[in-house]
Protein backbone atom coordinates (compact mmCIF):
# COMPACT_ATOMS: atom_id res chain seq x y z
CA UNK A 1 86.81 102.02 94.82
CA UNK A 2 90.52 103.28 94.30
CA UNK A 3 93.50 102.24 94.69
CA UNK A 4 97.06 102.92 94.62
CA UNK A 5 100.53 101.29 93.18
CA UNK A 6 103.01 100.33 94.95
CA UNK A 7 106.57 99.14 95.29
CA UNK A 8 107.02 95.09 95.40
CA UNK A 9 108.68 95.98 98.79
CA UNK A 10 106.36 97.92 100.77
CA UNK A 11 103.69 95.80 99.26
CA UNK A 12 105.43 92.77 101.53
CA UNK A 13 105.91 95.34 104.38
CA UNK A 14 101.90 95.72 104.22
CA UNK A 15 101.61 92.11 103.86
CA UNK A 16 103.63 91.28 107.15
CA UNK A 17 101.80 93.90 109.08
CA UNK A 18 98.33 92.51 108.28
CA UNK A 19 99.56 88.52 108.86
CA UNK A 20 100.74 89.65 112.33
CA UNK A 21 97.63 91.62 113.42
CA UNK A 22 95.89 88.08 113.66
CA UNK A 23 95.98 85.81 116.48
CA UNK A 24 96.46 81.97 115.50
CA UNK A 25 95.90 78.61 117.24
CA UNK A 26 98.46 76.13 118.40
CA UNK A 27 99.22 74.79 114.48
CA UNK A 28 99.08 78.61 113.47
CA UNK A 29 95.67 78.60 111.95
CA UNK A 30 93.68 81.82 111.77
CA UNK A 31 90.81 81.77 114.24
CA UNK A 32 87.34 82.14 112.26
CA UNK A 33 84.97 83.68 114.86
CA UNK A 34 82.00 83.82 112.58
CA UNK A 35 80.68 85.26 108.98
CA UNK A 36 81.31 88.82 108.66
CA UNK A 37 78.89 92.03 107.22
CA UNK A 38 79.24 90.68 103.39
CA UNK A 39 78.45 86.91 101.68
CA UNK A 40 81.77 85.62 101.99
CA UNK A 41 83.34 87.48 104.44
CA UNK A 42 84.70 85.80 107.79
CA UNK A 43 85.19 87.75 111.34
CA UNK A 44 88.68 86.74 113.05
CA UNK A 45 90.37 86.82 116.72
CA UNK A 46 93.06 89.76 116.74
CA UNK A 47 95.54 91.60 118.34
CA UNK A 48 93.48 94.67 119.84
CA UNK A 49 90.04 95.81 120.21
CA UNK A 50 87.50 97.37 117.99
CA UNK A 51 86.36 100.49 118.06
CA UNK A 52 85.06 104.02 116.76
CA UNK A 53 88.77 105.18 117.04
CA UNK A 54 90.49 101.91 116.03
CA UNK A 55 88.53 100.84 113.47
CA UNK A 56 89.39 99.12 110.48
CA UNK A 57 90.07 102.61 108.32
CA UNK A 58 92.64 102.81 111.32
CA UNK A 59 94.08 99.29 110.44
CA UNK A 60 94.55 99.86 107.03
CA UNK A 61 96.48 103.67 107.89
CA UNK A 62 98.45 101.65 110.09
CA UNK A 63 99.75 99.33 107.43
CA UNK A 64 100.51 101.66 104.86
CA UNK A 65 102.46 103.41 108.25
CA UNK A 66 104.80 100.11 108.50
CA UNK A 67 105.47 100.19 104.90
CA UNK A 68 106.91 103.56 105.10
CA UNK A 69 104.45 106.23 103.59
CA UNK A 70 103.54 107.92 106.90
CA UNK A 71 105.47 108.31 109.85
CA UNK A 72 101.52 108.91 111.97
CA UNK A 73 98.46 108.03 111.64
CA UNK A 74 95.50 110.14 112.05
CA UNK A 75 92.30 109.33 112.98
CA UNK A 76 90.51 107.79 110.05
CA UNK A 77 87.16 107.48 111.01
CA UNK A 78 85.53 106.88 107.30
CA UNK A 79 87.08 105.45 104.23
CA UNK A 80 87.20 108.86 102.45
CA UNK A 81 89.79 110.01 105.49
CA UNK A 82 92.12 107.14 104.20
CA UNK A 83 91.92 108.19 100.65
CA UNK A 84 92.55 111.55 101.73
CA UNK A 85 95.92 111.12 103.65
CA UNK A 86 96.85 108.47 100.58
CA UNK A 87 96.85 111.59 98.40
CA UNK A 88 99.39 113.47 100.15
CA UNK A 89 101.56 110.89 100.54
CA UNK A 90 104.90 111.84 98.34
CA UNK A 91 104.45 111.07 94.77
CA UNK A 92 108.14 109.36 95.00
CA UNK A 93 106.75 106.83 97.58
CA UNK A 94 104.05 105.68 95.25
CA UNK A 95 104.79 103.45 92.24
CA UNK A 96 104.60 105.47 88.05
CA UNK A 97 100.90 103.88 86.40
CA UNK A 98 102.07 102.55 82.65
């Protein structure tokens, strides 16, 4: 697993992005559609479909896109592609380590 740091601010624009991608009932509930591939993981309804090219490698590009560190995303097929474009994002977008 790795991981980068961010700013307090694009860490809320990431935030927003992934709250609006779901689709919610009438009170604004999340809509659980079953369990998901891991013990406590949960499937829900979303905006868009599913797929080899929109998958959810493609989600999390897409994200980091609305909080300002890419202006595209590429096709990120595999978790390693994500990791890869992370890594040429502009060391002034990402947050100093202590």
């Amino acid at each position: 697993m790795e991981g980068i740091r961010i700013s307090r601010e694009r860490l809320k624009s990431v935030l927003w992005y992934i709250d609006s991608s779901f689709v919610r009932d009438s009170q604004g509930a999340l809509i659980g559609l079953g369990r998901g591939l891991y013990a406590y993981g949960t499937f829900y309804d979303a905006k868009g479909s599913y797929h080899l090219f929109n998958n959810c490698n493609t989600w999390v590009m897409e994200a980091l896109a609305e909080a300002g560190f890419s202006e595209r995303v590429l096709p990120t097929l595999i978790a390693s592609s994500v990791m890869r474009q992370v890594r040429k994002f502009p060391q002034s977008l990402l947050v100093e380590t202590e």
